[in-house]
N, C-alpha and C. Protein backbone atom coordinates (compact mmCIF):
# COMPACT_ATOMS: atom_id res chain seq x y z
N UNK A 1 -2.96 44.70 -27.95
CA UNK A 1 -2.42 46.00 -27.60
C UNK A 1 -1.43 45.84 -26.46
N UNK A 2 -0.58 46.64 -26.58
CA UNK A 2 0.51 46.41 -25.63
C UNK A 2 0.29 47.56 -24.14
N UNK A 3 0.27 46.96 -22.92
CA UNK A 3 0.09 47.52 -22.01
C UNK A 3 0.77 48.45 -21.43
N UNK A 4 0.56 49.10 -20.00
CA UNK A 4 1.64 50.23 -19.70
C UNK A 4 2.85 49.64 -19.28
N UNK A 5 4.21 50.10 -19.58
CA UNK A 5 5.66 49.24 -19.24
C UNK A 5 5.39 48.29 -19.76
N UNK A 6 5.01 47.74 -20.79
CA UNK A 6 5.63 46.62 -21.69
C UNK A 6 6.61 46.66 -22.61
N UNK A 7 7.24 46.01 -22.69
CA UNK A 7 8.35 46.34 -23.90
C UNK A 7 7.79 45.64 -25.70
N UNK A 8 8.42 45.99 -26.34
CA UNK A 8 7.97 45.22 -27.84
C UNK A 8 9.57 44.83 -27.49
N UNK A 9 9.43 43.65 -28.53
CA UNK A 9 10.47 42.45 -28.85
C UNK A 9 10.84 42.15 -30.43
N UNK A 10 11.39 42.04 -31.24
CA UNK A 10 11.80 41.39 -32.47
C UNK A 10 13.08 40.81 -32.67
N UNK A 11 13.01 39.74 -32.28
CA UNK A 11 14.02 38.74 -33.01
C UNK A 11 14.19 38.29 -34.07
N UNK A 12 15.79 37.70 -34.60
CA UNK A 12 15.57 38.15 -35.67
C UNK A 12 16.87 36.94 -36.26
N UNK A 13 17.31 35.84 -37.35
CA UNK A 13 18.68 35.58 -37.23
C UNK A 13 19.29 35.28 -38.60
N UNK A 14 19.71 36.96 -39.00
CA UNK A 14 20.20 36.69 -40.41
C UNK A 14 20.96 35.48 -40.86
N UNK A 15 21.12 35.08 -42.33
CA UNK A 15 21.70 34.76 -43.07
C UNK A 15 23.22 34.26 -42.66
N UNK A 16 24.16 33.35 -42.37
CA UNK A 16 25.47 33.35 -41.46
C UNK A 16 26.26 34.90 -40.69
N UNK A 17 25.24 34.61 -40.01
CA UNK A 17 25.31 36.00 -38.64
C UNK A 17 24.67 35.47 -37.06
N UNK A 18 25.01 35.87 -36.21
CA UNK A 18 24.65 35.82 -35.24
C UNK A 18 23.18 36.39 -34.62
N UNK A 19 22.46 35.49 -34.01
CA UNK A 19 21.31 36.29 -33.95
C UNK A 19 21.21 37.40 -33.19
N UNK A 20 20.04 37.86 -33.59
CA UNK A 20 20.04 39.73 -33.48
C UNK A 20 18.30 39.99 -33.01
N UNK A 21 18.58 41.11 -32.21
CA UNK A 21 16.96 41.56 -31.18
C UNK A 21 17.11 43.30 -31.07
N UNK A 22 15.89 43.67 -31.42
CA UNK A 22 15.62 45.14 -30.72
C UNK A 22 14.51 44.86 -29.54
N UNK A 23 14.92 45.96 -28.91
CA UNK A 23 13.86 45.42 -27.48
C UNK A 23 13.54 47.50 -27.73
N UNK A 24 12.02 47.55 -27.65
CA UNK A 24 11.85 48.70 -26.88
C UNK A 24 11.37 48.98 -26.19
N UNK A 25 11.81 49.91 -25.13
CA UNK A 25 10.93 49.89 -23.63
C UNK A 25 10.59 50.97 -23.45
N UNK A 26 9.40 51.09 -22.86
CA UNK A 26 9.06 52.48 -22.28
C UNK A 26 9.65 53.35 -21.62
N UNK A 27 9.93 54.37 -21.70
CA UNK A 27 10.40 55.49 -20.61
C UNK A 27 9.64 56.08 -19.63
N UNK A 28 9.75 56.48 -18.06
CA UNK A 28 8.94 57.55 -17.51
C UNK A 28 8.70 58.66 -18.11
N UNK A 29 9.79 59.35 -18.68
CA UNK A 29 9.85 60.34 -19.15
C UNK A 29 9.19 60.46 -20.76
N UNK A 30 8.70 59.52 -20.86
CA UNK A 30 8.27 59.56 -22.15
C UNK A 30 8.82 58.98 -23.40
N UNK A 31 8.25 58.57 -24.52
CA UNK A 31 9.39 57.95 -25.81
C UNK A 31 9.63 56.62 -25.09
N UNK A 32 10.77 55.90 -26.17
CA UNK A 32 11.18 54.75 -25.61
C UNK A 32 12.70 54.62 -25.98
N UNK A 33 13.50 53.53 -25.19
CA UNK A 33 14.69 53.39 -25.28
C UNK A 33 14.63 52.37 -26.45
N UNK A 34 15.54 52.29 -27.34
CA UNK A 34 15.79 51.14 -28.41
C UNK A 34 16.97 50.57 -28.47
N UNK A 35 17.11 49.33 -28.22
CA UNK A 35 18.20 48.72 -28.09
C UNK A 35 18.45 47.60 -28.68
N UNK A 36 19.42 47.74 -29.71
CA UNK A 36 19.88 46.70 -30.85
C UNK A 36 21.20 45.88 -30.26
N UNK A 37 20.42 44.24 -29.69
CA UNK A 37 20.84 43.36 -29.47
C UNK A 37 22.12 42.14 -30.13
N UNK A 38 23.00 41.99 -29.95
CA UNK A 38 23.29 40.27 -30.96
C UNK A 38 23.68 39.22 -29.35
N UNK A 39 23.60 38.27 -30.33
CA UNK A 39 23.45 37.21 -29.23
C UNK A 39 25.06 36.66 -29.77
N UNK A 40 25.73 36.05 -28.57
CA UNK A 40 27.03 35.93 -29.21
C UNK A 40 27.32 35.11 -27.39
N UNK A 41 27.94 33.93 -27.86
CA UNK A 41 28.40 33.30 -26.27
C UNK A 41 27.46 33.09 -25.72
N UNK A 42 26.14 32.41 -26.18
CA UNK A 42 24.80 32.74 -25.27
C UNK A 42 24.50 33.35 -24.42
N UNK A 43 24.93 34.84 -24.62
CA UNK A 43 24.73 36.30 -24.26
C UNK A 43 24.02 37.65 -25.02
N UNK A 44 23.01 37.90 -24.64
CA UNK A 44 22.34 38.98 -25.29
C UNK A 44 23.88 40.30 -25.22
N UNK A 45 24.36 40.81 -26.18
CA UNK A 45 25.56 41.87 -26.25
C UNK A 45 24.78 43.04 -26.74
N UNK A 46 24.80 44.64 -25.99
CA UNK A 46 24.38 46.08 -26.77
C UNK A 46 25.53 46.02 -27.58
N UNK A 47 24.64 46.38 -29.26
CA UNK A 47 25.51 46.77 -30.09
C UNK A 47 25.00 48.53 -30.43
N UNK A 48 23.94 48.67 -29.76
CA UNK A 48 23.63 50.36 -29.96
C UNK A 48 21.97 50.66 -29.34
N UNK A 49 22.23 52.03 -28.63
CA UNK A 49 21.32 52.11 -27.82
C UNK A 49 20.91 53.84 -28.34
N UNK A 50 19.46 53.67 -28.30
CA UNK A 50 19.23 55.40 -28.26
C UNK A 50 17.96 55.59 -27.73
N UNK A 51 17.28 56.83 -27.74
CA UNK A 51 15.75 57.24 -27.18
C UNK A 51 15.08 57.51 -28.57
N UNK A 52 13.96 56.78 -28.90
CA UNK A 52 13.00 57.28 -29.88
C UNK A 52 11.43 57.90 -28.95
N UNK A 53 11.16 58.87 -30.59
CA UNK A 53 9.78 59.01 -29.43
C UNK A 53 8.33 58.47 -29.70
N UNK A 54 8.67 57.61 -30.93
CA UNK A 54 7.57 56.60 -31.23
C UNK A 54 7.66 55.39 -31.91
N UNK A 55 6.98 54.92 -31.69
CA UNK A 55 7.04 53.22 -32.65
C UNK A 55 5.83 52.73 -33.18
N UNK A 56 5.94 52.42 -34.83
CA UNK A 56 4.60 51.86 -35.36
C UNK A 56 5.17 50.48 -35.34
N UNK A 57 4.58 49.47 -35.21
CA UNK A 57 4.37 48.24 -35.25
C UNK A 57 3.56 47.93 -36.36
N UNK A 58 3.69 47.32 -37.80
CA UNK A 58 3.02 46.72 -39.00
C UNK A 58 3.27 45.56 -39.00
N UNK A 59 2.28 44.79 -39.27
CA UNK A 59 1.96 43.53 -39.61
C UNK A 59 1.06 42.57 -40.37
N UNK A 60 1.20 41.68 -41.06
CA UNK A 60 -0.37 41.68 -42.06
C UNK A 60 -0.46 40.48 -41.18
N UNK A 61 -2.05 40.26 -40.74
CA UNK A 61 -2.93 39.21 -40.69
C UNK A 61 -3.04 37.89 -41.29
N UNK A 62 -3.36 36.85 -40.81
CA UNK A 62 -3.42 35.65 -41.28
C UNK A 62 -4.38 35.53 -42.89
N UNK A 63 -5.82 36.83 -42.49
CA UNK A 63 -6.24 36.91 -43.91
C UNK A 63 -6.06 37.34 -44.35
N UNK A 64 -4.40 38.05 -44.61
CA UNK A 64 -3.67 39.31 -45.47
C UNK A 64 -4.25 40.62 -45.30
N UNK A 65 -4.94 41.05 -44.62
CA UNK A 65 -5.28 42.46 -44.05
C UNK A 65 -3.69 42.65 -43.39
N UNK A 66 -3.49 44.04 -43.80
CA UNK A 66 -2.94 44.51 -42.94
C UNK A 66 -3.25 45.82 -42.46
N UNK A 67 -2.60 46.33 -40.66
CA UNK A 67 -3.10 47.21 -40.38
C UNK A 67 -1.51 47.65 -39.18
N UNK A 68 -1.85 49.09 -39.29
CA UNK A 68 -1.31 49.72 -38.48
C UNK A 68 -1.26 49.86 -37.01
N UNK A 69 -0.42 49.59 -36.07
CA UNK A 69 -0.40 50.03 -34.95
C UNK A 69 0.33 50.94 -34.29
N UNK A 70 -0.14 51.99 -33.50
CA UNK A 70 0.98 52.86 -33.11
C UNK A 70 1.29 52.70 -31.25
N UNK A 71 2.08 52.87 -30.97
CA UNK A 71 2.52 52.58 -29.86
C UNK A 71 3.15 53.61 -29.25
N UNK A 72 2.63 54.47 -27.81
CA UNK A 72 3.77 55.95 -27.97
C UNK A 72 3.65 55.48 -26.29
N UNK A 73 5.46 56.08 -25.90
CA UNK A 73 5.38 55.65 -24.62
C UNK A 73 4.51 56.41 -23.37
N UNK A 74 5.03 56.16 -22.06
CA UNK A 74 4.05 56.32 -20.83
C UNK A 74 3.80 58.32 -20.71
């Protein structure tokens, strides 16, 4: 489980493209900021930024269970 002010991370490096990251972080105010990364010059570059007000996180398990997580900011 992800703690208070932690951010989630996904990296990511398509197919002949530059690699690519969303980072989302918590807000005081609530929700989180989302920010779609590329890496270019060994530099993280914003290619687009906005406020969401929730995030599920899915993933399946090593024994193919999968399960839901929801994540809502501070």
């Amino acid at each position: 489980m992800i703690g208070v002010g932690e951010s989630i991370v996904l990296e990511w490096t398509p197919l002949n493209a530059c690699r690519r990251r969303l980072v989302f972080e918590p807000r005081d105010l609530g929700g989180w900021t989302r920010t779609e990364e590329e890496r270019r010059d060994e530099e993280w570059r914003v290619v687009d930024r906005e406020v969401v007000t929730h995030v599920e996180l899915e993933s399946s398990g090593s024994d193919g269970d999968s399960g839901v997580t929801t994540y809502r900011g501070p």
